[in-house]
Protein backbone atom coordinates (compact mmCIF):
# COMPACT_ATOMS: atom_id res chain seq x y z
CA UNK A 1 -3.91 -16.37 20.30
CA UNK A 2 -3.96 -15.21 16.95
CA UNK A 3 -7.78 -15.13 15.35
CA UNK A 4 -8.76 -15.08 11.57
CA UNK A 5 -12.57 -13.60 11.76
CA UNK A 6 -14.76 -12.97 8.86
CA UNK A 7 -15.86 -8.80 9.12
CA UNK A 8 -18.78 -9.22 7.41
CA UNK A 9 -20.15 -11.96 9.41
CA UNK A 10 -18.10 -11.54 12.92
CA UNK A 11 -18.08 -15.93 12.35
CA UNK A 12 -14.30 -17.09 13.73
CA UNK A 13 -12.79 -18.51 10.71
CA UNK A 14 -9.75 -19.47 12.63
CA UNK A 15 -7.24 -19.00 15.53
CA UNK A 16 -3.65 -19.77 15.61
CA UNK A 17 -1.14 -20.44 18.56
CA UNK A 18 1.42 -17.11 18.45
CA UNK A 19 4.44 -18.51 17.89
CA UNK A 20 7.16 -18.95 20.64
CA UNK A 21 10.56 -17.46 20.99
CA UNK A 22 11.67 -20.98 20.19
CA UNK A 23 9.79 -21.33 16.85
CA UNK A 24 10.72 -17.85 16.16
CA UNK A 25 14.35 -18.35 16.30
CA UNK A 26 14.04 -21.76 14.60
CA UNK A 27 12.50 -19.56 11.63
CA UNK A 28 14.77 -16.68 11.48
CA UNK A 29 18.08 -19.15 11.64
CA UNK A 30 16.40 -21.12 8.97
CA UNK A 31 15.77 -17.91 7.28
CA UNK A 32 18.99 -16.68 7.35
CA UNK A 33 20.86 -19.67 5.66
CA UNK A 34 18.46 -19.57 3.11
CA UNK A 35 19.10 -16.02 2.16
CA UNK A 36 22.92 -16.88 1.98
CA UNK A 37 22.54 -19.30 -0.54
CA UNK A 38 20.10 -17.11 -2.47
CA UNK A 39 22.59 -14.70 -2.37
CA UNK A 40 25.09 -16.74 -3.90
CA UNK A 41 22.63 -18.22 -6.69
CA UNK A 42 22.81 -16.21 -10.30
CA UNK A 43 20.44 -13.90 -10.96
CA UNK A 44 18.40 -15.66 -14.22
CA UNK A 45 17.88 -18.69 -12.19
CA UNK A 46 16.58 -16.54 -9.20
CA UNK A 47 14.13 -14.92 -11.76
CA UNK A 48 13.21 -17.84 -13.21
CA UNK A 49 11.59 -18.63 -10.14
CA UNK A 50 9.34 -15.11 -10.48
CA UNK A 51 7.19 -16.80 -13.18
CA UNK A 52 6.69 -20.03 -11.80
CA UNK A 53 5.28 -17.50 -8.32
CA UNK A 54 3.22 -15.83 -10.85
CA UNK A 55 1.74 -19.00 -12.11
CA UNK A 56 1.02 -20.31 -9.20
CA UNK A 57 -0.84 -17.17 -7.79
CA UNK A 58 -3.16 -17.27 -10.95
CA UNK A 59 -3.59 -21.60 -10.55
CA UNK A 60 -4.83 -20.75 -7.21
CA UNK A 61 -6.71 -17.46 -8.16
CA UNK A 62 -9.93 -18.33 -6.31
CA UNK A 63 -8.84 -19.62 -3.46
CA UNK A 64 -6.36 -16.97 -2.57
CA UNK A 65 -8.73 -14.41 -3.01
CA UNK A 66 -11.94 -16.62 -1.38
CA UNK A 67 -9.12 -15.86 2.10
CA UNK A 68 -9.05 -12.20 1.26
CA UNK A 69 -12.55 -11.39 0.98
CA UNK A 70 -13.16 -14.14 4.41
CA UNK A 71 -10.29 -12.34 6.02
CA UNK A 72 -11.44 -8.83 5.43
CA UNK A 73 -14.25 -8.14 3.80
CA UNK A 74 -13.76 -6.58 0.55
CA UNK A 75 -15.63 -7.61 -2.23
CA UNK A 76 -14.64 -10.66 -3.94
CA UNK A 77 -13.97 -9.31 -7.40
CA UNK A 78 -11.65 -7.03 -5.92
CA UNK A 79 -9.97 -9.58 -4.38
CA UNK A 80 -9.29 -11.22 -7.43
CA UNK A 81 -7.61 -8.56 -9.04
CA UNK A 82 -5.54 -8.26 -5.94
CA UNK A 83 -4.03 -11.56 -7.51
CA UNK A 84 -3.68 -10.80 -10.71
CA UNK A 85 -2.10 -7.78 -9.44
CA UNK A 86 0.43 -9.61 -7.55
CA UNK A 87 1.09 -12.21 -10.07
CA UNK A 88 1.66 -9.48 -12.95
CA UNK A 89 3.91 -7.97 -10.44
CA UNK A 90 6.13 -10.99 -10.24
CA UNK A 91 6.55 -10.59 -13.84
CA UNK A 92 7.52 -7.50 -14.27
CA UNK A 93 10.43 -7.70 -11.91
CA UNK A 94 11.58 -11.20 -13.94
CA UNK A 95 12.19 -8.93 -17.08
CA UNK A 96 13.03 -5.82 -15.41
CA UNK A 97 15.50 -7.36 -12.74
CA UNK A 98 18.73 -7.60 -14.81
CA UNK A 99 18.60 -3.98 -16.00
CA UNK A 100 17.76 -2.38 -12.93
CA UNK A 101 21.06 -4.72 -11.38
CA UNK A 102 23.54 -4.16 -14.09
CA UNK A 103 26.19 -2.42 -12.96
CA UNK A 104 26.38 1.47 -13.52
CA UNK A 105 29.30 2.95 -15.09
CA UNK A 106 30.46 6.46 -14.17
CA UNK A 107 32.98 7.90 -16.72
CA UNK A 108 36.24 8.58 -15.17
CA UNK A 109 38.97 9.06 -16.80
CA UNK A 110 41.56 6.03 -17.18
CA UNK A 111 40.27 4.18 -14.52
CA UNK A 112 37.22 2.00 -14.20
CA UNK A 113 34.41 3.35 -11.70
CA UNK A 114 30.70 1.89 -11.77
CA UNK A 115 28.33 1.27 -8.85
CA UNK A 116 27.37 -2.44 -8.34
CA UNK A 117 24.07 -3.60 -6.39
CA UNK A 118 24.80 -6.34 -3.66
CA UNK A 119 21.93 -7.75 -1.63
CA UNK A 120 21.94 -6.53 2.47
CA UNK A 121 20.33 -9.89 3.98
CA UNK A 122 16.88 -10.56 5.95
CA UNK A 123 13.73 -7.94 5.11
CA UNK A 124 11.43 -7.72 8.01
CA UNK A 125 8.40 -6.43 6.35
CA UNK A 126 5.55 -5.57 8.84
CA UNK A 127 2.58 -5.66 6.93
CA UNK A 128 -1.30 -4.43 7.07
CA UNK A 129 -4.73 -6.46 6.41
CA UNK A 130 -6.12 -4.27 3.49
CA UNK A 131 -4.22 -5.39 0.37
CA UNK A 132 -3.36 -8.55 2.30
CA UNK A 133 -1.68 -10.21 -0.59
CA UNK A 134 -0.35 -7.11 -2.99
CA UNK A 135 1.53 -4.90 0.39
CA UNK A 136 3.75 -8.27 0.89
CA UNK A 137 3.91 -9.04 -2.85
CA UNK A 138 4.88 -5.87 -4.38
CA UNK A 139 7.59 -5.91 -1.38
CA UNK A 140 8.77 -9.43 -1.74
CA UNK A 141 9.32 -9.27 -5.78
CA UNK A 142 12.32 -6.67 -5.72
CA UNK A 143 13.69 -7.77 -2.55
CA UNK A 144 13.91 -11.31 -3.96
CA UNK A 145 15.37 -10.07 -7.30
CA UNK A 146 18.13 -8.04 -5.02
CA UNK A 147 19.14 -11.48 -3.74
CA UNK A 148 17.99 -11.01 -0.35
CA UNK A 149 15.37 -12.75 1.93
CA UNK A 150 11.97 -11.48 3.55
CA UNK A 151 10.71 -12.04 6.79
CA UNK A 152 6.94 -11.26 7.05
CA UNK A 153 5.23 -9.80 10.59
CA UNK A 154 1.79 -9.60 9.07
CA UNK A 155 -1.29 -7.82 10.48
CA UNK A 156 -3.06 -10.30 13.17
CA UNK A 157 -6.49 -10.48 12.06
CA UNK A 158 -5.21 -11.77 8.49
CA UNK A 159 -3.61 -14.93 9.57
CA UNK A 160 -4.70 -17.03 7.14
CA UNK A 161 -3.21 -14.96 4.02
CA UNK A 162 0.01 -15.12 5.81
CA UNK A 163 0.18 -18.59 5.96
CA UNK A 164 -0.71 -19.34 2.08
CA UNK A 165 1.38 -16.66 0.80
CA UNK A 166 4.52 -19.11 2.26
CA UNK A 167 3.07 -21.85 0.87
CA UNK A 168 2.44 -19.65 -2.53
CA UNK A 169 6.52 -19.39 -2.37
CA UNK A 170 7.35 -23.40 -1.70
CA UNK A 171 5.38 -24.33 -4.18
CA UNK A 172 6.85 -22.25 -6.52
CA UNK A 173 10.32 -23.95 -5.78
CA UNK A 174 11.71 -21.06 -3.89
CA UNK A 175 14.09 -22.62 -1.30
CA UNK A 176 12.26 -23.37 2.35
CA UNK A 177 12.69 -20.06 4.39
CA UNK A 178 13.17 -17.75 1.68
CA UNK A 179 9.56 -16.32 2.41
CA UNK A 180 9.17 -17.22 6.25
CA UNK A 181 5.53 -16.53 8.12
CA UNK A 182 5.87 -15.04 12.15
CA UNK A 183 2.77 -15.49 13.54
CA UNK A 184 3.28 -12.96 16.14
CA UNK A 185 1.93 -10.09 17.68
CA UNK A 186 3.01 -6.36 17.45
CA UNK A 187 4.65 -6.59 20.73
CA UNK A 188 6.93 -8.32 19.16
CA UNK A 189 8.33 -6.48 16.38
CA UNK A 190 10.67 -4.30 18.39
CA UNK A 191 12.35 -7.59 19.23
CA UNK A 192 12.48 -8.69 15.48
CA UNK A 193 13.96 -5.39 14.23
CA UNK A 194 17.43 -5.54 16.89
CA UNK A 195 17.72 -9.41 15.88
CA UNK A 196 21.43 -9.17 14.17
CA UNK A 197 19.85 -11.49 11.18
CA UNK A 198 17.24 -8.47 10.19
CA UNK A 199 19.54 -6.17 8.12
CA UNK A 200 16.28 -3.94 7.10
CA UNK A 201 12.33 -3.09 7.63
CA UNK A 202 9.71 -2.06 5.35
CA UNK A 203 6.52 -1.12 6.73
CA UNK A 204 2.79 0.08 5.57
CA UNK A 205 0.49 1.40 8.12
CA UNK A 206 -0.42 4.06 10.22
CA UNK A 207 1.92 7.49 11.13
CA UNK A 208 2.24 6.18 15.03
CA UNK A 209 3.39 2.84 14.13
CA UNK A 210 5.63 4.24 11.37
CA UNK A 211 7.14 6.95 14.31
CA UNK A 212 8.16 3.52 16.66
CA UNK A 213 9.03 1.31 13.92
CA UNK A 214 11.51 4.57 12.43
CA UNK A 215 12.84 5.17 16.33
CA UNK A 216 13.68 1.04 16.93
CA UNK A 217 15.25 0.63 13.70
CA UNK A 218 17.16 3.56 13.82
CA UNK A 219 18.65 3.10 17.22
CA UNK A 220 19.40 -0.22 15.51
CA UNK A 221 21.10 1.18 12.48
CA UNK A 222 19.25 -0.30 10.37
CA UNK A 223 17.55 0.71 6.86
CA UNK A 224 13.74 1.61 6.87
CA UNK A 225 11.06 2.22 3.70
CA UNK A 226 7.99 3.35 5.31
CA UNK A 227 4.61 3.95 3.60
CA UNK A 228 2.25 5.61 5.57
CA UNK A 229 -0.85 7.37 6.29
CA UNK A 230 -2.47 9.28 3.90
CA UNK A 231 -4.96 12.06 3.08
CA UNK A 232 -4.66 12.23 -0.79
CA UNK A 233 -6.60 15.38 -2.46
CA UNK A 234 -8.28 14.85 -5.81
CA UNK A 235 -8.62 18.26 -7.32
CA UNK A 236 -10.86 19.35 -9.99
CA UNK A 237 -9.95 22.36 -11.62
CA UNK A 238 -13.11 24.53 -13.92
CA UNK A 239 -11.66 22.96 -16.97
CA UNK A 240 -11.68 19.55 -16.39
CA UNK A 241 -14.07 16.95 -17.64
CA UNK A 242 -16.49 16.95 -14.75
CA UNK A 243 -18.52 13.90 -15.06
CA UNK A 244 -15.24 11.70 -16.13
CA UNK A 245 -13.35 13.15 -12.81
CA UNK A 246 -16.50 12.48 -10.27
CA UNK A 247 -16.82 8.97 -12.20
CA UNK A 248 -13.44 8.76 -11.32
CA UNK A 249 -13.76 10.37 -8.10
CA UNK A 250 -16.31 7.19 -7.19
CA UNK A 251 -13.71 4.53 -7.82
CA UNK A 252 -10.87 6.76 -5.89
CA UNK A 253 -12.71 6.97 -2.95
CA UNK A 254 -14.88 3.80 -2.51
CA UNK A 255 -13.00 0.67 -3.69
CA UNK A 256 -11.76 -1.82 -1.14
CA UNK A 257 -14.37 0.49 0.91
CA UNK A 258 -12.40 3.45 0.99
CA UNK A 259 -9.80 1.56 3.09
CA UNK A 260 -6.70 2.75 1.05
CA UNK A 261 -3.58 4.90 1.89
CA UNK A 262 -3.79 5.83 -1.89
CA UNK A 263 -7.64 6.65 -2.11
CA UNK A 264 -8.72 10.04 -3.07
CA UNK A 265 -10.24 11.29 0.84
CA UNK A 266 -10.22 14.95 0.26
CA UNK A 267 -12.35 16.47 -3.30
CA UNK A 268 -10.88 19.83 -3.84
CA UNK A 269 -13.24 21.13 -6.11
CA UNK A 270 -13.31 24.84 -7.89
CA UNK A 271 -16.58 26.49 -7.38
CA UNK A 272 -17.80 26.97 -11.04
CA UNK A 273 -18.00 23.36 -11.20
CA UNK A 274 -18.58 21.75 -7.64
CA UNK A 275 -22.40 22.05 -7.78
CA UNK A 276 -22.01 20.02 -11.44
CA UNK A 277 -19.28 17.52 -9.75
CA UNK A 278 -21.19 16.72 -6.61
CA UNK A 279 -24.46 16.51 -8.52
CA UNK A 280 -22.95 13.09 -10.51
CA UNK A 281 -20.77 12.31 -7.45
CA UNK A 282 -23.62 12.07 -5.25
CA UNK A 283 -25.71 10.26 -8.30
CA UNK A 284 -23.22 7.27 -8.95
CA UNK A 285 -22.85 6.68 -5.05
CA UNK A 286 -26.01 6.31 -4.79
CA UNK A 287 -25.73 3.48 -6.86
CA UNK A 288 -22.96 1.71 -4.73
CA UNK A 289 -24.56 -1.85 -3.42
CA UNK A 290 -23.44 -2.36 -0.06
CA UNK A 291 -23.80 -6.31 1.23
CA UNK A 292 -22.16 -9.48 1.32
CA UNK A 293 -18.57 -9.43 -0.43
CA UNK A 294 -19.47 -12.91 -1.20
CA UNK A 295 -22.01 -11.36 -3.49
CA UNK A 296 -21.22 -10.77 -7.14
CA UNK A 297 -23.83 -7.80 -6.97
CA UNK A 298 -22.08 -6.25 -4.25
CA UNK A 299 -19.89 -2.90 -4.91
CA UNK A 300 -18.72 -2.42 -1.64
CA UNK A 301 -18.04 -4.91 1.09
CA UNK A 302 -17.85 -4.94 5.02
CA UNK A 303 -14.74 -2.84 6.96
CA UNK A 304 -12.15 -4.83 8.33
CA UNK A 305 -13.00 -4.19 11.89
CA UNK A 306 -16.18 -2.55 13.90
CA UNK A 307 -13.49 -0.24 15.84
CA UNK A 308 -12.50 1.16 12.55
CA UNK A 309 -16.36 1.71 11.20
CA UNK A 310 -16.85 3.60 14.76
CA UNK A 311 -13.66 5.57 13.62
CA UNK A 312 -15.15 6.52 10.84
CA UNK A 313 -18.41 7.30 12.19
CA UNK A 314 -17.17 9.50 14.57
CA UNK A 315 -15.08 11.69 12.36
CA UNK A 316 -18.18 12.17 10.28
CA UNK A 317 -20.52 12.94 12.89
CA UNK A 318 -18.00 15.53 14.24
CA UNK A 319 -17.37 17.14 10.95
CA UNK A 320 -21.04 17.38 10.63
CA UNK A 321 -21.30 18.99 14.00
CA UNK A 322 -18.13 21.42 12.92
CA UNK A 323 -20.59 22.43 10.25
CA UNK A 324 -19.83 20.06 6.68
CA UNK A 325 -23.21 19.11 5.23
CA UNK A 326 -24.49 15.68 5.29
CA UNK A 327 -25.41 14.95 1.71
CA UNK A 328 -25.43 10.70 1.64
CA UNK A 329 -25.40 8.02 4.19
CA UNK A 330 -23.32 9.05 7.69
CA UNK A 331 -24.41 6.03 9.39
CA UNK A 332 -23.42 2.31 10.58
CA UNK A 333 -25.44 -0.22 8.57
CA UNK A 334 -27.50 -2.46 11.13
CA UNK A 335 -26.56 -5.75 10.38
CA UNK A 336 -23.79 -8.17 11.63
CA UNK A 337 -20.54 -6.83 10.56
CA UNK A 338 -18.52 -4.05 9.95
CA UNK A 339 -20.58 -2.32 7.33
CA UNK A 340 -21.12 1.51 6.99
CA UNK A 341 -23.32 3.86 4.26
CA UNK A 342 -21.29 5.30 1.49
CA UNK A 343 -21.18 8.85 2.88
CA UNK A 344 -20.55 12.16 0.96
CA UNK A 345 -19.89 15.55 3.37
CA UNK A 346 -19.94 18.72 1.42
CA UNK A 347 -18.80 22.22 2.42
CA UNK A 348 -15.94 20.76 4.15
CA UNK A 349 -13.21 23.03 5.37
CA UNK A 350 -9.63 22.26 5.79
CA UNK A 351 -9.69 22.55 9.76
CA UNK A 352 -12.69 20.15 9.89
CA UNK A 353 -12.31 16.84 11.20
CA UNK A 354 -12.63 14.88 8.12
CA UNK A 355 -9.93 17.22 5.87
CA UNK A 356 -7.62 17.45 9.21
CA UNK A 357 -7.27 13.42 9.98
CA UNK A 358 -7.19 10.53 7.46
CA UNK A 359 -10.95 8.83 7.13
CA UNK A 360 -9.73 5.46 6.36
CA UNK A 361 -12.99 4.02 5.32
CA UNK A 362 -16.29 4.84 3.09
CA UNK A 363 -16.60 8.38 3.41
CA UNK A 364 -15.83 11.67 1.09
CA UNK A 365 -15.24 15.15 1.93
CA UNK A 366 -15.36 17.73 -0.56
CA UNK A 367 -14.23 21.32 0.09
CA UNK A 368 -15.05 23.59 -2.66
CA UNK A 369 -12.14 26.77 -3.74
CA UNK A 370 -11.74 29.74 -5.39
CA UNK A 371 -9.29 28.93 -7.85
CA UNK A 372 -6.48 26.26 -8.96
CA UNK A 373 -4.17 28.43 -6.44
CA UNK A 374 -6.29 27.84 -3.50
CA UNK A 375 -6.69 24.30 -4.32
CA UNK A 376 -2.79 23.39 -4.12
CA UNK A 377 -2.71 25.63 -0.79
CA UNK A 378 -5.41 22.90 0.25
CA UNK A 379 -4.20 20.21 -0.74
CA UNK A 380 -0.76 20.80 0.46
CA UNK A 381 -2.34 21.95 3.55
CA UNK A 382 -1.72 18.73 5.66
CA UNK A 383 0.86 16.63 7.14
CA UNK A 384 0.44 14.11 4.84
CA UNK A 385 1.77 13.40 1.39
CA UNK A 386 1.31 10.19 -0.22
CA UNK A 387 -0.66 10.24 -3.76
CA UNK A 388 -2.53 13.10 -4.97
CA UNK A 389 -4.53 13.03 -8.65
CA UNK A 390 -5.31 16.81 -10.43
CA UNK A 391 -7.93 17.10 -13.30
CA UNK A 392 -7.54 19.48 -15.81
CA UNK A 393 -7.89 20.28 -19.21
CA UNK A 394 -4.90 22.29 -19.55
CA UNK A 395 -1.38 20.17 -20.05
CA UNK A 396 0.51 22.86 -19.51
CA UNK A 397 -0.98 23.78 -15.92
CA UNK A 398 -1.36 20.98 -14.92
CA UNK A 399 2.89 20.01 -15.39
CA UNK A 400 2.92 23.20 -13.22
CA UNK A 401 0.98 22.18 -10.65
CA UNK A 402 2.33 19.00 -10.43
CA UNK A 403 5.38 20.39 -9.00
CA UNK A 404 3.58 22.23 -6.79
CA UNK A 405 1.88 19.36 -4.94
CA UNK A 406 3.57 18.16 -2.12
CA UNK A 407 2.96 14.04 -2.65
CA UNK A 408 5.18 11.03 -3.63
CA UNK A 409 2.97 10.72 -6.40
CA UNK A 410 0.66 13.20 -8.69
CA UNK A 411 -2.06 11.23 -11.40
CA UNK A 412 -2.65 13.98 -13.79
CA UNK A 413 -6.48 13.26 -14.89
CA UNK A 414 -6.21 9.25 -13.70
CA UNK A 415 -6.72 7.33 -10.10
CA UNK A 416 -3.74 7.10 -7.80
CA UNK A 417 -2.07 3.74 -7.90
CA UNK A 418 0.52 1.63 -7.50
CA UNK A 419 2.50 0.30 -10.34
CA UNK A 420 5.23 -2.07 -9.97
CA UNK A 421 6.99 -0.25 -13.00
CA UNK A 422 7.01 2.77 -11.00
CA UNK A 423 8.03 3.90 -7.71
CA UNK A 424 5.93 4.00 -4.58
CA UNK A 425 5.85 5.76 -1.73
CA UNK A 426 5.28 9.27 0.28
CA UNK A 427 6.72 12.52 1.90
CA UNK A 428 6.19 14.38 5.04
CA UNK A 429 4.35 12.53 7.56
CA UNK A 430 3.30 9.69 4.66
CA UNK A 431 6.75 8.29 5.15
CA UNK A 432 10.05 8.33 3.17
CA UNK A 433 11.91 5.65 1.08
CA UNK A 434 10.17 4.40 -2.11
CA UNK A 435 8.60 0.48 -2.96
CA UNK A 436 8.50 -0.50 -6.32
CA UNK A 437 10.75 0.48 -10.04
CA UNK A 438 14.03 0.46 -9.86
CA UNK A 439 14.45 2.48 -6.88
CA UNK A 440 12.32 -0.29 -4.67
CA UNK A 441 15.24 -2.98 -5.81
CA UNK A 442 17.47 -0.49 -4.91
CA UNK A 443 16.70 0.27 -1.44
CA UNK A 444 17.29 -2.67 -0.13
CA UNK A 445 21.06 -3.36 -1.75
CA UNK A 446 23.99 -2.27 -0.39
CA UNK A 447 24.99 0.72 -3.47
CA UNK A 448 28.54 0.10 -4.06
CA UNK A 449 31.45 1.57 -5.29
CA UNK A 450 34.05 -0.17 -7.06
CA UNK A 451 36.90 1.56 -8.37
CA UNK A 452 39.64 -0.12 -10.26
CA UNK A 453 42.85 1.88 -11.24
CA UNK A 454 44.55 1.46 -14.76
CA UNK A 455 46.91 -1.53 -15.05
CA UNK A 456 50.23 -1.43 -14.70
CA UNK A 457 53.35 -3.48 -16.12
């Protein structure tokens, strides 16, 4: 049984048979005759198609994200610019599309030689509850536009979401199966992966899943993008602005509360500012309003889950026992649901619990340095490397560091996010392959080379 639960109330919303290997095959052989003819259709009228998605996300606006913030807990505002997100995402790939497909010419002498873009088939994307709607969206544009189809595995405890989002698609007048819901647990994704019709995966989630998913698709042969875990450093060098980077700092950590990949976890902060940049830090969390997501006064909503909030309480009690200082919050809320204090450890060090392992909820660790040297040897300092954002005053350092920084993604004086003009996506242990821009089209085409020799009489 598959359950849709509200986080913030623990009140069943909903529960769902799993679906059989029967259904399942009926889906994936419907799938796969649908992606053939997609394949074959021309590219402006499968674009055209992108803004009638878009249009339909916003028409529905309310409702859509009503099921987010009922599935899992963030607040509902958010939640509506999760659709506006997704919607703007559709089009951007509509205009975007035909350049990033046109054909590349490589100079050659008399002959003709350019690299074409062919679509590969079925997507399995295997997909996590906390940007329910944006991690399948921003996956499902470019793998549309490529001409291929997408099969979605979605988390379990966001049921619901997976369900409209295929209804989101046939009522925009995509054909049936296109977009196809499995309703099935992660027991059976192994399966999914070896089924001949699944040419590739793309997965967001944790470092173990990533590790299985990578070992079953690539005994498979099969292509993977994989966006992983996270600990992203925000750095704050002497120079920078200090109450603009801990206002930023705020928003980094603590929207969709703090359950991000992308948020800022770890504040590397230079020591002639950190007393200054935990001073506002401290002063604008204070002023985060935990409570009902339902609640327009609300800043911060319920976790998805009371295993993850124990997570996360554990990690901070045992970096406060390793010796980090307790500044705000450090507790579970008592309530119903999932909810947990905004919490701010300072005089964090790098082998501490909550710099060592991702914190993948409402809680901040800042670790204060000597200098902007120490702070890239920090923030490089873990097996991670998804997003990291630097503050400075100084252009020309900061271009410097940039290349320094070991991360799929470096926000010079801005907040770490995704942009589907841009590509996405991590190194090291964060995961490889990139979503998004051109190069998320291109991953999942089959890169050709066509060669044609000069005429002859």
């Amino acid at each position: 049984m598959i359950t849709s639960f509200n986080p913030a109330t623990e009140a069943i919303l909903a529960e769902y048979e799993e679906y059989g290997n029967d259904q399942v095959e009926k889906c994936l052989a419907r799938a796969a005759q649908a992606q053939v003819q997609w394949a074959r259709t021309p590219l402006a009228e499968r674009l055209a198609l992108f803004g009638h998605a878009a249009r339909v996300l916003r028409e529905r606006k309310d409702e859509l994200a009503l099921l987010i913030t009922l599935e899992m807990g963030k607040p509902l505002a958010e939640s509506l610019g999760e659709i506006e997100k997704s919607a703007w995402n559709f089009e951007v790939y509509a205009q975007a599309a035909p350049g990033f497909l046109a054909d590349t010419v490589v100079p050659s002498g008399a002959s003709d030689s350019r690299i074409v873009y062919d679509p590969i088939g079925l997507v399995l994307a295997v997909m996590p509850w906390n940007y329910p709607f944006w991690q399948v969206m921003r996956a499902a544009a470019p793998v549309f536009a490529g001409g291929n189809g997408l099969v979605l595995k979605h988390a379990s405890n966001v049921p619901q979401c997976a369900l409209a989002m295929q209804d989101v698609f046939r009522q925009a007048g995509f054909p049936s199966g296109l977009f196809t819901t499995l309703l099935v647990g992660s027991g059976r994704v192994a399966s999914l992966i070896q089924d001949r019709r699944i040419a590739a995966v793309t997965f967001t989630g944790s470092t173990p899943a990533g590790r299985s998913i990578a070992a079953t698709a690539g005994q498979a042969l099969k292509k993977q993008v994989l966006e992983l875990g996270g600990s992203d450093p925000f750095i704050v060098l002497a120079d920078a602005d200090v109450d603009a980077a801990a206002t930023a700092a705020v928003k980094a950590r603590f929207q969709n509360t703090g359950q991000s990949c992308i948020a800022a976890k770890r504040f590397i902060v230079e020591d002639a500012i950190a007393d200054r940049f935990v001073d506002v830090f401290c002063e604008l969390t204070r002023k985060l309003v935990v409570g009902n997501p339902m609640d327009a006064a609300s800043t911060q909503g319920s976790m998805a889950k009371r295993s993850l909030r124990d997570e996360l309480h554990a990690q901070v009690v045992a970096s406060v026992k390793e010796g980090a200082r307790l500044l705000i919050g450090g507790k579970a809320i008592d309530s119903p649901g999932a909810f947990y204090q905004p919490t701010v450890l300072d005089h964090v060090t790098p082998g501490m619990t909550a710099a060592r392992e991702e914190t993948f909820g409402p809680a901040a660790a800042i670790l204060r340095v000597a200098n902007a040297t120490q702070a890239v040897e920090v923030a490089n300092g873990t097996p991670f490397g998804l997003g990291a954002a630097l503050w400075t005053g100084n252009a020309d350092l900061a271009r410097k560091l940039s290349r320094e920084i070991q991360a799929g993604a470096v926000f010079i004086n801005g907040i770490v996010a995704s942009d589907p003009r841009l590509p996405f996506g991590g190194t090291k242990e964060s995961g490889y392959g990139r979503e998004l821009g051109i190069l998320g089209l291109h991953e999942f085409t089959n890169i050709k080379t066509v060669w044609t020799g000069p005429a002859r009489a």
